[in-house]
PDB file of N, CA and C in Angstrom:
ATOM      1  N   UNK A   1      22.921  93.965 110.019  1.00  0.00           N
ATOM      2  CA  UNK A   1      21.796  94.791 110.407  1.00  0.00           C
ATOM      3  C   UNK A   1      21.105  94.237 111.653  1.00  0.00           C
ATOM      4  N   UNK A   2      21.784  93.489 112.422  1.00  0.00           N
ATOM      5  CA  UNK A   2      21.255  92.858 114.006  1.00  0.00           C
ATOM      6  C   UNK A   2      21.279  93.916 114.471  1.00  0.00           C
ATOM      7  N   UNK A   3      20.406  93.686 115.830  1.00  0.00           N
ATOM      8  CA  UNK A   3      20.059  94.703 117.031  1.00  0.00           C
ATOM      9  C   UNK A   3      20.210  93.629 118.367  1.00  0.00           C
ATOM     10  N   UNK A   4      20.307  94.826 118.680  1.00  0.00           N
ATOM     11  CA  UNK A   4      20.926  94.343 120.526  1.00  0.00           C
ATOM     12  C   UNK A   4      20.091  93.022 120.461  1.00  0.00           C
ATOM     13  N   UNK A   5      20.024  91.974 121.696  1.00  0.00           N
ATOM     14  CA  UNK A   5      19.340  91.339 122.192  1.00  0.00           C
ATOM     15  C   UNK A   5      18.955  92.066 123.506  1.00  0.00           C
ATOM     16  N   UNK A   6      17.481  92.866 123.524  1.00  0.00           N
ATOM     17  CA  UNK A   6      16.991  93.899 124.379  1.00  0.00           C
ATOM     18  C   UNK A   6      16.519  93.435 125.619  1.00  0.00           C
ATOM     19  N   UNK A   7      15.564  91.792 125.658  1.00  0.00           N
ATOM     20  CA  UNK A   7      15.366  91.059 126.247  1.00  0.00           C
ATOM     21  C   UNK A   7      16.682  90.506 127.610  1.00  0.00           C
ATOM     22  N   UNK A   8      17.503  90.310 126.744  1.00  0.00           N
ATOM     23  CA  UNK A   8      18.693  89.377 127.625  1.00  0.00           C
ATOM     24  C   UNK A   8      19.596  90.913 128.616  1.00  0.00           C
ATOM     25  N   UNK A   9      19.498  92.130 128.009  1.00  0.00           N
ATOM     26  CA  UNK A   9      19.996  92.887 128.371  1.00  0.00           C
ATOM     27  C   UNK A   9      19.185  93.669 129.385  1.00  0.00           C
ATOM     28  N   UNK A  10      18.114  93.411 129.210  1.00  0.00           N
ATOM     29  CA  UNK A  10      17.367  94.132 130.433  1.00  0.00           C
ATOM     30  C   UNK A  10      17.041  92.438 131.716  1.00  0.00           C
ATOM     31  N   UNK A  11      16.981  91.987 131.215  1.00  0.00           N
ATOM     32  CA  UNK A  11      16.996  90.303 132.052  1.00  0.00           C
ATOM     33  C   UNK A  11      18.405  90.570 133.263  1.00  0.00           C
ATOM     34  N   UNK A  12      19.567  91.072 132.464  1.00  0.00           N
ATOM     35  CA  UNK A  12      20.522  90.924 133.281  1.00  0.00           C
ATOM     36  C   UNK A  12      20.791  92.367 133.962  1.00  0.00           C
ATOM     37  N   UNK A  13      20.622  93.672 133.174  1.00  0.00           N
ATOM     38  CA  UNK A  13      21.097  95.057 133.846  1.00  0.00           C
ATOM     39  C   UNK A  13      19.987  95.831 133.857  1.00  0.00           C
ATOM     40  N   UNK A  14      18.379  95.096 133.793  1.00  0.00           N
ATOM     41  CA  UNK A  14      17.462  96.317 133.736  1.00  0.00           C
ATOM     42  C   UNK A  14      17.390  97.276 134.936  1.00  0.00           C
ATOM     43  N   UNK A  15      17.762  96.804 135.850  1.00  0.00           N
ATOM     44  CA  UNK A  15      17.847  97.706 137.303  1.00  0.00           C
ATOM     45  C   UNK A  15      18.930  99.197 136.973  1.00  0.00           C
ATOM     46  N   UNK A  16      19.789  98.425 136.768  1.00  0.00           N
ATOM     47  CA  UNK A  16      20.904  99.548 135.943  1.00  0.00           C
ATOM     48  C   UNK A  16      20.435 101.367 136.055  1.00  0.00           C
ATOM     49  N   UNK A  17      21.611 101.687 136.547  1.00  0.00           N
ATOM     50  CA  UNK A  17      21.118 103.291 136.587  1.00  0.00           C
ATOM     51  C   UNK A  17      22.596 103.580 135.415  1.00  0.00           C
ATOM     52  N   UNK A  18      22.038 104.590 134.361  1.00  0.00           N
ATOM     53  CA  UNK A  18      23.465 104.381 133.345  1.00  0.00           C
ATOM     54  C   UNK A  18      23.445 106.199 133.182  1.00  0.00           C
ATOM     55  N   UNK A  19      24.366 106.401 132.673  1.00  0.00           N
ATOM     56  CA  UNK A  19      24.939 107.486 131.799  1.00  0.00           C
ATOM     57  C   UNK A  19      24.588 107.760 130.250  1.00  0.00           C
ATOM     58  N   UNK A  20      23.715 108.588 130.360  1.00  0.00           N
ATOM     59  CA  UNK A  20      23.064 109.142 129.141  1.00  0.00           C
ATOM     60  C   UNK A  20      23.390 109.911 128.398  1.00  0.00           C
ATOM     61  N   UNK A  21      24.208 110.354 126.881  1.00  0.00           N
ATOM     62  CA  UNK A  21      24.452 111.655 126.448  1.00  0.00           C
ATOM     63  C   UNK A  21      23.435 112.218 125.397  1.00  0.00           C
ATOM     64  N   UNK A  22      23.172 113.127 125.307  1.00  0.00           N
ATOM     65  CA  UNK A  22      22.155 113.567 124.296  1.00  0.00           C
ATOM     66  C   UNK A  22      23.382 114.364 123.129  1.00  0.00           C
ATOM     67  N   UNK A  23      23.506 113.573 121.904  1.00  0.00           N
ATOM     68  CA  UNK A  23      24.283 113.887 121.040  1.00  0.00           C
ATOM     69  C   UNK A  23      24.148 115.312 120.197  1.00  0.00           C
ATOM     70  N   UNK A  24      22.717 115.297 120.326  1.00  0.00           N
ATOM     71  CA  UNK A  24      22.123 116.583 119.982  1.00  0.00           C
ATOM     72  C   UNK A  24      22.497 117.800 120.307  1.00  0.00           C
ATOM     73  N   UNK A  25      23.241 118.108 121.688  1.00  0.00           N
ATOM     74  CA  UNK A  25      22.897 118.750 122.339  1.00  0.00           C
ATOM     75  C   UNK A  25      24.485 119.054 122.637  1.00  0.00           C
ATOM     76  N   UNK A  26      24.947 120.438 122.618  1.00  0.00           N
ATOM     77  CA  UNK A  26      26.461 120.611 123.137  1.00  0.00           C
ATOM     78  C   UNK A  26      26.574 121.443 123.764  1.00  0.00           C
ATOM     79  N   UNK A  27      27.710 121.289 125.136  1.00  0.00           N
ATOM     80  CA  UNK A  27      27.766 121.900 126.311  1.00  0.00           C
ATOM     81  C   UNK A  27      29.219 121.717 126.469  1.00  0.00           C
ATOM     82  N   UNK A  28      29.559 123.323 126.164  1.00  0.00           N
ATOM     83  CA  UNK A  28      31.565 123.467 126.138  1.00  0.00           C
ATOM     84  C   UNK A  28      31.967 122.267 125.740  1.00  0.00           C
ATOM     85  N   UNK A  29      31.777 122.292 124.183  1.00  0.00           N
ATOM     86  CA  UNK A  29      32.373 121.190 123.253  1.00  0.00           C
ATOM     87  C   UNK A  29      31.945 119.555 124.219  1.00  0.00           C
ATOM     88  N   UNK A  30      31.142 119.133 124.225  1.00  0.00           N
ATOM     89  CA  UNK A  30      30.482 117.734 124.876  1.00  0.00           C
ATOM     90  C   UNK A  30      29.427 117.454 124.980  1.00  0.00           C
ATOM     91  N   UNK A  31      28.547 116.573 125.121  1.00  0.00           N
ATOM     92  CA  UNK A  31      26.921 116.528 125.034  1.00  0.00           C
ATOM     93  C   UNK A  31      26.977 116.355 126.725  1.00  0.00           C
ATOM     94  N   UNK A  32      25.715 116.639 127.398  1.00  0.00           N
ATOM     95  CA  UNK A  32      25.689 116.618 128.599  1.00  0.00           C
ATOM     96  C   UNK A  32      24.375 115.425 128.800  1.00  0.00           C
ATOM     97  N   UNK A  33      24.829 114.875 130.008  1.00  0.00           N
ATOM     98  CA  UNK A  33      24.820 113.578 130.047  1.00  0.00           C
ATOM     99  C   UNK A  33      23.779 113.514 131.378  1.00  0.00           C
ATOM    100  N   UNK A  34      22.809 112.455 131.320  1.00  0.00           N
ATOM    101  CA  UNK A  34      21.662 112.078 132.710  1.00  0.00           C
ATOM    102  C   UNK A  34      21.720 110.797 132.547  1.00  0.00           C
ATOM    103  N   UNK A  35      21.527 110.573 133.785  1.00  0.00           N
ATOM    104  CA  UNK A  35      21.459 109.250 134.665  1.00  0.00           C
ATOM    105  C   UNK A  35      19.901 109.305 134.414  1.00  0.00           C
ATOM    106  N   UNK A  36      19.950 107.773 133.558  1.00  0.00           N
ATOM    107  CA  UNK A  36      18.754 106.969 133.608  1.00  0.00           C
ATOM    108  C   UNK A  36      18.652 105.427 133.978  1.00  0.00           C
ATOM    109  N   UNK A  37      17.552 105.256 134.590  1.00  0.00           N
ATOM    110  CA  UNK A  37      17.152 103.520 134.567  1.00  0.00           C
ATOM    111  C   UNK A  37      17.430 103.082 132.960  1.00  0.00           C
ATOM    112  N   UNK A  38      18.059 102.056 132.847  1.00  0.00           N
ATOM    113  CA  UNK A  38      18.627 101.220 132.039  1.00  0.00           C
ATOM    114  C   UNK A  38      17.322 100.833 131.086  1.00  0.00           C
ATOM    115  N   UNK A  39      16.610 100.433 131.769  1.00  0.00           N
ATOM    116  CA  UNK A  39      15.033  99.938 131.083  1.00  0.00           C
ATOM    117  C   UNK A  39      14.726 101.012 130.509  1.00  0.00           C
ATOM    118  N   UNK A  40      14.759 102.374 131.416  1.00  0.00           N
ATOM    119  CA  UNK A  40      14.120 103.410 130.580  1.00  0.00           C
ATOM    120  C   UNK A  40      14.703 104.000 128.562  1.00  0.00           C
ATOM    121  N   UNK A  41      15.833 103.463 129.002  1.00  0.00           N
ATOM    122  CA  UNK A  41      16.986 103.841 127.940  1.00  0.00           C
ATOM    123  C   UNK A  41      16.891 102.933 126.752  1.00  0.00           C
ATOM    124  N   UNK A  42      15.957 101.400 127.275  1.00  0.00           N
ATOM    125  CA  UNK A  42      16.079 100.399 125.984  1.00  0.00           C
ATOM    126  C   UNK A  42      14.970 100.255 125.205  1.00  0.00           C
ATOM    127  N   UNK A  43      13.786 101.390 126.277  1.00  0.00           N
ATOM    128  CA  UNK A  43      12.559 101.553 125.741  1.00  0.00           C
ATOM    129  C   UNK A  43      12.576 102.940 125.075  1.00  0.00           C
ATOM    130  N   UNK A  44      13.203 103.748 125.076  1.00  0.00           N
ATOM    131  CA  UNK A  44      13.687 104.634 124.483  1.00  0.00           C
ATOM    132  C   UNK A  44      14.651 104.634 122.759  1.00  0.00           C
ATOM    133  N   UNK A  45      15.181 103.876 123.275  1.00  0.00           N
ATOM    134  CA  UNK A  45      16.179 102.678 122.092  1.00  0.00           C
ATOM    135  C   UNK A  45      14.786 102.096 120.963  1.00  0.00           C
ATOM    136  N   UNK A  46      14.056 101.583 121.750  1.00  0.00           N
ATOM    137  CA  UNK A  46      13.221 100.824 120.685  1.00  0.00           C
ATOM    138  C   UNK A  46      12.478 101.689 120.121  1.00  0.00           C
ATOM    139  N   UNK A  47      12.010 102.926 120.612  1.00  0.00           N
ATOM    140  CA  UNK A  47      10.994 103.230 120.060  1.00  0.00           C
ATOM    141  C   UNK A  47      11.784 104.670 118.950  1.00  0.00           C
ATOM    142  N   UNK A  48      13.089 105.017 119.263  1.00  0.00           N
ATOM    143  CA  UNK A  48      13.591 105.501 117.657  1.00  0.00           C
ATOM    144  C   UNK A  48      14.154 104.652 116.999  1.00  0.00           C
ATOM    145  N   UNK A  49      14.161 103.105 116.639  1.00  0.00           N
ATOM    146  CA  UNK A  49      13.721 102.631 115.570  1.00  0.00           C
ATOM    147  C   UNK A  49      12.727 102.449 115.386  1.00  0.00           C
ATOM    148  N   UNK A  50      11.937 102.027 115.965  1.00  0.00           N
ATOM    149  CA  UNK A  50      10.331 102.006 115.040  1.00  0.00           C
ATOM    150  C   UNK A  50       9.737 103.820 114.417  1.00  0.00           C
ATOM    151  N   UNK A  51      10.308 105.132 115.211  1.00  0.00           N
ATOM    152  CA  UNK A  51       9.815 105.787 114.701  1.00  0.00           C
ATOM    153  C   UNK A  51      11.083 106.581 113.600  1.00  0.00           C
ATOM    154  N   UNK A  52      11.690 105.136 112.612  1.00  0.00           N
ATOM    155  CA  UNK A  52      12.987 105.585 111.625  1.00  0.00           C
ATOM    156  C   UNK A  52      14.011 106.731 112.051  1.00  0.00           C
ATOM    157  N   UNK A  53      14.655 106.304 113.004  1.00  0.00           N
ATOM    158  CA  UNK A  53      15.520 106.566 113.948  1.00  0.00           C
ATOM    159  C   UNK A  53      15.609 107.939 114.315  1.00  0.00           C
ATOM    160  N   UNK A  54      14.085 108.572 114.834  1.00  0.00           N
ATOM    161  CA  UNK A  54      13.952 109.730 115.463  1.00  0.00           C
ATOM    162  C   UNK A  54      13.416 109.858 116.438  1.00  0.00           C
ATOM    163  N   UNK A  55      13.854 111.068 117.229  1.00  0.00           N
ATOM    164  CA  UNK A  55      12.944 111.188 118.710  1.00  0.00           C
ATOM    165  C   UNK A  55      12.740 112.391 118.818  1.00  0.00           C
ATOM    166  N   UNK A  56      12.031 113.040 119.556  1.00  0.00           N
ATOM    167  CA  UNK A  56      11.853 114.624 120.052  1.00  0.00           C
ATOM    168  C   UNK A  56      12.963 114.254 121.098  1.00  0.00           C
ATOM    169  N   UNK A  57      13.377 113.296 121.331  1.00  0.00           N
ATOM    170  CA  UNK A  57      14.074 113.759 122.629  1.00  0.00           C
ATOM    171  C   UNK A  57      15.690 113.808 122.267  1.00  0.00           C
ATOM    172  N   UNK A  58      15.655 113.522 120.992  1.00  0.00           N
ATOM    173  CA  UNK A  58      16.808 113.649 120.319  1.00  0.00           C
ATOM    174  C   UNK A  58      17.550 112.298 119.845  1.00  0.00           C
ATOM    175  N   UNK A  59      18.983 112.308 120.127  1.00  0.00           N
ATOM    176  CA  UNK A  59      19.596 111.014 119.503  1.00  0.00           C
ATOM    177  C   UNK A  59      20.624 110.856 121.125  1.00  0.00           C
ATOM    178  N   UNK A  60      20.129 109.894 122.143  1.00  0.00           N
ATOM    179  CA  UNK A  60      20.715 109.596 123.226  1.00  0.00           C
ATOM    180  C   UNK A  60      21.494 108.608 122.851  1.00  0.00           C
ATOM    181  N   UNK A  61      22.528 108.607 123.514  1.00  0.00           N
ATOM    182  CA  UNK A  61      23.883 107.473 123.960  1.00  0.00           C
ATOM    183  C   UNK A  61      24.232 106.841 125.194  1.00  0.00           C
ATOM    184  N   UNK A  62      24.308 105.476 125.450  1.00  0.00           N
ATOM    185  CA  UNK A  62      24.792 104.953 126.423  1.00  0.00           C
ATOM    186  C   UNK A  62      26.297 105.203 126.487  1.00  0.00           C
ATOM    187  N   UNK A  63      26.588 105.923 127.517  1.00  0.00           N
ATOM    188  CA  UNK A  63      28.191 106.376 127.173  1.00  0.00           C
ATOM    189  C   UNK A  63      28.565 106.412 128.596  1.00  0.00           C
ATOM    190  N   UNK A  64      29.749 105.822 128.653  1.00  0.00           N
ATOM    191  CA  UNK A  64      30.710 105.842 129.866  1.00  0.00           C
ATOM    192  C   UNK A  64      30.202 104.870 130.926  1.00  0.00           C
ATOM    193  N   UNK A  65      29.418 104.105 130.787  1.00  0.00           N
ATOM    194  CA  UNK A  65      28.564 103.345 131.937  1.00  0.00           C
ATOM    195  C   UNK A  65      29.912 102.065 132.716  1.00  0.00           C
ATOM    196  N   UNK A  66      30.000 102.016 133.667  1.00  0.00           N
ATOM    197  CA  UNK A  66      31.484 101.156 133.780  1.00  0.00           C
ATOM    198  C   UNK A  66      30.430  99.907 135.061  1.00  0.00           C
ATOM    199  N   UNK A  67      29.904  99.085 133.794  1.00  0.00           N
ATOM    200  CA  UNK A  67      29.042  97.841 134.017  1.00  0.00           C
ATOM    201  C   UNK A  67      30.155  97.269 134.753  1.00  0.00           C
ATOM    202  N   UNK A  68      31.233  96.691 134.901  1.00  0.00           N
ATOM    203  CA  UNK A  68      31.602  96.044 135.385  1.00  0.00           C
ATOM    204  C   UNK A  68      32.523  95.810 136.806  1.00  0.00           C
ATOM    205  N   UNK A  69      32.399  97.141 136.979  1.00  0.00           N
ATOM    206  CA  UNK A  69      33.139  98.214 138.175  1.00  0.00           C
ATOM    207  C   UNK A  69      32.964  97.324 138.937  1.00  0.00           C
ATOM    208  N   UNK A  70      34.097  96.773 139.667  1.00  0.00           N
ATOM    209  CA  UNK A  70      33.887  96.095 140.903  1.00  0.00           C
ATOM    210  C   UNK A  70      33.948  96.820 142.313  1.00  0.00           C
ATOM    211  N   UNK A  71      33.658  95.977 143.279  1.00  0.00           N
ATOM    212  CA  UNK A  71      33.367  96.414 144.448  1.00  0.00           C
ATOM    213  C   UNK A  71      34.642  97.100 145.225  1.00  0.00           C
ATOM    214  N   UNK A  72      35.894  97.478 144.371  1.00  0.00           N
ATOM    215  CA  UNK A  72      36.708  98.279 145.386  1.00  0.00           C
ATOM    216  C   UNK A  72      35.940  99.477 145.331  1.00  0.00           C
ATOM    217  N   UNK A  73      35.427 100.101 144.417  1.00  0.00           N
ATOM    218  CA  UNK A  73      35.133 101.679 144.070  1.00  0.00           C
ATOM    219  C   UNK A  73      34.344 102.103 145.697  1.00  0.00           C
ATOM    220  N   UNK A  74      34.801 103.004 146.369  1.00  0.00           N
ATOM    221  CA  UNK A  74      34.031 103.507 147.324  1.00  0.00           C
ATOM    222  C   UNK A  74      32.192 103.715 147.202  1.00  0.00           C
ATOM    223  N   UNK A  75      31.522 103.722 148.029  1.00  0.00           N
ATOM    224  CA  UNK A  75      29.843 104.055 147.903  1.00  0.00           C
ATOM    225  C   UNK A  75      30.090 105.282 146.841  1.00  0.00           C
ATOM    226  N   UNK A  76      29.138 105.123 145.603  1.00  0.00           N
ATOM    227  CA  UNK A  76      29.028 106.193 144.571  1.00  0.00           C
ATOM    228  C   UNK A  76      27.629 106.144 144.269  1.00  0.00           C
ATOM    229  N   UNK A  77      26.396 107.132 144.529  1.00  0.00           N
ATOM    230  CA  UNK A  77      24.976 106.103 144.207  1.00  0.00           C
ATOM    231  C   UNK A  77      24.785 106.645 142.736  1.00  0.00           C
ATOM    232  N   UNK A  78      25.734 107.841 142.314  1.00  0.00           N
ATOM    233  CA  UNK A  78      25.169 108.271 141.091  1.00  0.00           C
ATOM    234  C   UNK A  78      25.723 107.632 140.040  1.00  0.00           C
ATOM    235  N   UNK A  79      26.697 106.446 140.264  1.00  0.00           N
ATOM    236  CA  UNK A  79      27.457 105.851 139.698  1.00  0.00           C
ATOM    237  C   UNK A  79      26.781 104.618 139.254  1.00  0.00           C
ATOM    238  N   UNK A  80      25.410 104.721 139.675  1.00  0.00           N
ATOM    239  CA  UNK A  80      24.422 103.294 139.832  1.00  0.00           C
ATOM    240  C   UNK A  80      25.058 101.726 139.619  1.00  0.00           C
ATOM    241  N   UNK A  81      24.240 100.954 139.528  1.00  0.00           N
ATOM    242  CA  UNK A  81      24.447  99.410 140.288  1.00  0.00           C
ATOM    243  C   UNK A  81      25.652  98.890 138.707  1.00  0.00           C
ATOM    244  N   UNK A  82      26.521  98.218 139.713  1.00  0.00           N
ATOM    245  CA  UNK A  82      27.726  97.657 138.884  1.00  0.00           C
ATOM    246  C   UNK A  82      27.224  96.150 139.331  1.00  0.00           C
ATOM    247  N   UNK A  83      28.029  95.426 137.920  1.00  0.00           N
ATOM    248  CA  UNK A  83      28.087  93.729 137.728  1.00  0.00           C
ATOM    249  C   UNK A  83      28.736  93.158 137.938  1.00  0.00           C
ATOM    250  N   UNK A  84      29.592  93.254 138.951  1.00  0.00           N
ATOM    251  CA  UNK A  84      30.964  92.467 139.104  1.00  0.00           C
ATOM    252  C   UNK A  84      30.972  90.800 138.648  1.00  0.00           C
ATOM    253  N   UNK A  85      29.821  90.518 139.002  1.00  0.00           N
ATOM    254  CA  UNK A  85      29.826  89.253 139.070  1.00  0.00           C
ATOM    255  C   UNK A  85      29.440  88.766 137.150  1.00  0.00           C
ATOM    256  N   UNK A  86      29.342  89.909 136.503  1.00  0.00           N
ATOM    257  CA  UNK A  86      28.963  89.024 135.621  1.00  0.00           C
ATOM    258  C   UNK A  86      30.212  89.301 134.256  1.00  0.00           C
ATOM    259  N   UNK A  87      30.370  88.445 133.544  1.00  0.00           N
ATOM    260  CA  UNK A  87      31.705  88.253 133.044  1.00  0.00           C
ATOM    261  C   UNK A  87      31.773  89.054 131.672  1.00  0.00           C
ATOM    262  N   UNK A  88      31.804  90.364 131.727  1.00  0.00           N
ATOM    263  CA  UNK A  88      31.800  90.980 130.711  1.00  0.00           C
ATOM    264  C   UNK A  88      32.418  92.025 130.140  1.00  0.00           C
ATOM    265  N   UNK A  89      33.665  91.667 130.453  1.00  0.00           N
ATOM    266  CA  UNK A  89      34.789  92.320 130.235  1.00  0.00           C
ATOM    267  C   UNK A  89      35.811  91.488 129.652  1.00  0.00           C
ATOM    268  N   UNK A  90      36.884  91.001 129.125  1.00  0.00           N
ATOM    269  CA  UNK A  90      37.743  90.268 128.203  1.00  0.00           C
ATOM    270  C   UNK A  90      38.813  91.590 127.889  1.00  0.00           C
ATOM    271  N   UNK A  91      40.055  91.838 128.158  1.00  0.00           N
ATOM    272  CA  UNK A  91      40.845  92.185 127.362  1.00  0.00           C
ATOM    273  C   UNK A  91      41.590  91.824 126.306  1.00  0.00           C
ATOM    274  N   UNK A  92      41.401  92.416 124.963  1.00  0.00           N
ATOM    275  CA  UNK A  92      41.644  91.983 124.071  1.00  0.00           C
ATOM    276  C   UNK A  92      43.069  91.557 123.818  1.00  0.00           C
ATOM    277  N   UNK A  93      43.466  90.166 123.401  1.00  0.00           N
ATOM    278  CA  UNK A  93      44.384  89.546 123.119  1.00  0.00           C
ATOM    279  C   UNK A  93      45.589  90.734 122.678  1.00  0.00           C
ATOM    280  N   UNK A  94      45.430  91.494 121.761  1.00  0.00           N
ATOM    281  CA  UNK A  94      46.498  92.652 121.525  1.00  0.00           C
ATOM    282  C   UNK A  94      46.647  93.758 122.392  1.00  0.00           C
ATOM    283  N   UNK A  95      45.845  93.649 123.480  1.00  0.00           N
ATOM    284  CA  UNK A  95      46.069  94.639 124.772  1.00  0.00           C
ATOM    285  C   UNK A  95      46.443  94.268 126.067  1.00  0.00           C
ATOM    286  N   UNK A  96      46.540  92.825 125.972  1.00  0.00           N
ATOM    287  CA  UNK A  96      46.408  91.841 126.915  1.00  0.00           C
ATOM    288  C   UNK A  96      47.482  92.414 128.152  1.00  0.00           C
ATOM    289  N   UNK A  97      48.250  92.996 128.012  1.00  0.00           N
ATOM    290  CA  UNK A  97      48.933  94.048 129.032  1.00  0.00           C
ATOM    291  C   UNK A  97      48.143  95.077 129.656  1.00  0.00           C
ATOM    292  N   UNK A  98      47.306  95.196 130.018  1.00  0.00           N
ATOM    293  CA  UNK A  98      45.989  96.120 130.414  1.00  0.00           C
ATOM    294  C   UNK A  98      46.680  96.976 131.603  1.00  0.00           C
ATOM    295  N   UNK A  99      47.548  97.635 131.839  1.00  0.00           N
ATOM    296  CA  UNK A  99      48.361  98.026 132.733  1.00  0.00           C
ATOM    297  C   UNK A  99      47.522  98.909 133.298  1.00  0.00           C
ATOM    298  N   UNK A 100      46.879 100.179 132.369  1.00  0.00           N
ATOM    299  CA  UNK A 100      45.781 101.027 132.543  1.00  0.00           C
ATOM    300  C   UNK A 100      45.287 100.402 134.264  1.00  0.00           C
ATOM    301  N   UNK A 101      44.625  99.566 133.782  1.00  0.00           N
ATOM    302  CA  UNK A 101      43.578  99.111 134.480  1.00  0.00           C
ATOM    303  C   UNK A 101      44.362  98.360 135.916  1.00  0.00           C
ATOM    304  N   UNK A 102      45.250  97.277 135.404  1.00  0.00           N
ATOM    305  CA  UNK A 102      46.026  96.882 136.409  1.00  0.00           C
ATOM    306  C   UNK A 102      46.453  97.956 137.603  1.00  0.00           C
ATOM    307  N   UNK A 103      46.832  99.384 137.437  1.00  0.00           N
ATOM    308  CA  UNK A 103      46.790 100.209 138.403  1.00  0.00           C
ATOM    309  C   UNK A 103      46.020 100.754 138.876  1.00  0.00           C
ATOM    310  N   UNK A 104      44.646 100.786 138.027  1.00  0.00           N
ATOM    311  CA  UNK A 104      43.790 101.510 138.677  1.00  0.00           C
ATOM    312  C   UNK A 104      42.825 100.649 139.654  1.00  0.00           C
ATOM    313  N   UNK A 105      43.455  99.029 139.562  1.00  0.00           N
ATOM    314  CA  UNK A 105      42.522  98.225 140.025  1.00  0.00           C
ATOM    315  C   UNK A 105      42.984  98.150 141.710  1.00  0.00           C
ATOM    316  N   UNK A 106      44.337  98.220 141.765  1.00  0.00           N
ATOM    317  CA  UNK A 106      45.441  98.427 142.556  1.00  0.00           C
ATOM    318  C   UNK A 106      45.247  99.343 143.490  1.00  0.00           C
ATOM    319  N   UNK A 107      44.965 100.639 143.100  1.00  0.00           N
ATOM    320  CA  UNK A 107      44.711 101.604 143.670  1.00  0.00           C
ATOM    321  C   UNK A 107      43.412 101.311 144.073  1.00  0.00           C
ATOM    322  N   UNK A 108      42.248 101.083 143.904  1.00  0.00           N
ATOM    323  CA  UNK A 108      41.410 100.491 144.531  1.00  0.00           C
ATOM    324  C   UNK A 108      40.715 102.245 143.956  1.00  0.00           C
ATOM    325  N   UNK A 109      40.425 102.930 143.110  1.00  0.00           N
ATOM    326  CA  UNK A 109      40.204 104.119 142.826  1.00  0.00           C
ATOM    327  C   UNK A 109      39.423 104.206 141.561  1.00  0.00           C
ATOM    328  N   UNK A 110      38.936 103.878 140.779  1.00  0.00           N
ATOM    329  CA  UNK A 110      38.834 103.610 139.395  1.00  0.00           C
ATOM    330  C   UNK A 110      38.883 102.688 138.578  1.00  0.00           C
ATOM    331  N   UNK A 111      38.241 102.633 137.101  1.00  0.00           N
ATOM    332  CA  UNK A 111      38.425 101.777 136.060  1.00  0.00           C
ATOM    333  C   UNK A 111      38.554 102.539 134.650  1.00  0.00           C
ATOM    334  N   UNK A 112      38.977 101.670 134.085  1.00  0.00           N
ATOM    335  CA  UNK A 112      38.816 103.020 132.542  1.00  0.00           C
ATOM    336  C   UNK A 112      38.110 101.002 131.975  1.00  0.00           C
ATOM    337  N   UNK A 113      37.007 100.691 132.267  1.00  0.00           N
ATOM    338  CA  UNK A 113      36.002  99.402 131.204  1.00  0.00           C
ATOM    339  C   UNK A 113      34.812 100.413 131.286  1.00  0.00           C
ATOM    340  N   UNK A 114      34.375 101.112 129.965  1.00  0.00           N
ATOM    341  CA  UNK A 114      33.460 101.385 129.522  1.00  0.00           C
ATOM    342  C   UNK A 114      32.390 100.674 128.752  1.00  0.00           C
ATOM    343  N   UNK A 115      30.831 100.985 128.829  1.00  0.00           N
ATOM    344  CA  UNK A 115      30.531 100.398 127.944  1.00  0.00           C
ATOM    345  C   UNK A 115      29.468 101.683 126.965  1.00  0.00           C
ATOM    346  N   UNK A 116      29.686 101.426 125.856  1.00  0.00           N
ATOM    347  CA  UNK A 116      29.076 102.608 124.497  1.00  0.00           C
ATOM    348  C   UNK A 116      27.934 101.620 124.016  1.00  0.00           C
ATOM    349  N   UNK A 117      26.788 102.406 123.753  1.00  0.00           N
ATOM    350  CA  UNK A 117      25.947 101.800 122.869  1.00  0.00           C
ATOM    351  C   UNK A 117      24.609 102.649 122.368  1.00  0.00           C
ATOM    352  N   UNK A 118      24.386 102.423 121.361  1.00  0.00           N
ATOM    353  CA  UNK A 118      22.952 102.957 121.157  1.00  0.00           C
ATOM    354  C   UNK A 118      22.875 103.377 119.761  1.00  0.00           C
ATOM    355  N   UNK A 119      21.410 103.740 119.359  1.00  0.00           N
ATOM    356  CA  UNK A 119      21.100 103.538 117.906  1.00  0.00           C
ATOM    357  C   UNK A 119      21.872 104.164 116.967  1.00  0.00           C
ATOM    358  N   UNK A 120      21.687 103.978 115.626  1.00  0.00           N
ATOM    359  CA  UNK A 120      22.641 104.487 114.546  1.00  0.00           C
ATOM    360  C   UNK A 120      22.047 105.982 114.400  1.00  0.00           C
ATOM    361  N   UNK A 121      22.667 106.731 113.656  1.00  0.00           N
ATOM    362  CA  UNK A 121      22.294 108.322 113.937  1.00  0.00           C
ATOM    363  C   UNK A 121      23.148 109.090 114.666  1.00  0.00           C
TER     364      UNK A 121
END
């Protein structure tokens, strides 16, 4: 029953512009998704748990945010600020062939490192 460490996560990506989905909400089979400040999203986060995991604004998701996108990706501003530098990505020992990625890193075009998160609900 842990929760994020909200502190260390806004310490390191509060600048962060991320990808928002509102689960609530469906648009030709998908929730449709806004770009928010990162901070805005963890203060948002905190406050449907304290109000027993509800919001008027619904049940948002950190979805698709590619924190770790390095600097081949061409200027993208809606793509907001990536971490290259910070080490938070690991392919998992049983995937450890990451080929996916190996080409797309290649190509200098893309990543498929996502990162998902946000309250239960």
């Amino acid at each position: 029953h842990g929760k994020p460490n909200f502190e260390h996560l806004l310490q390191n990506f509060g600048e962060a512009v991320v990808p928002v989905a509102n689960c609530d909400v469906k648009e030709y089979n998908s929730n449709p998704k806004e770009q928010l400040p990162f901070r805005e999203y963890v203060e948002y986060w905190r406050e449907y748990i304290r109000n027993g995991h509800r919001s008027p604004r619904g049940c948002l998701y950190l979805k698709d945010w590619h924190l770790s996108r390095s600097g081949l990706i061409p200027k993208a501003p809606a793509l907001g600020i990536a971490f290259p530098e910070q080490d938070v990505y690991t392919t998992p020992v049983y995937f450890s062939s990451d080929w996916l990625n190996e080409y797309w890193d290649a190509a200098a075009v893309d990543d498929f490192r996502f990162v998902y998160m946000g309250p239960k609900g």
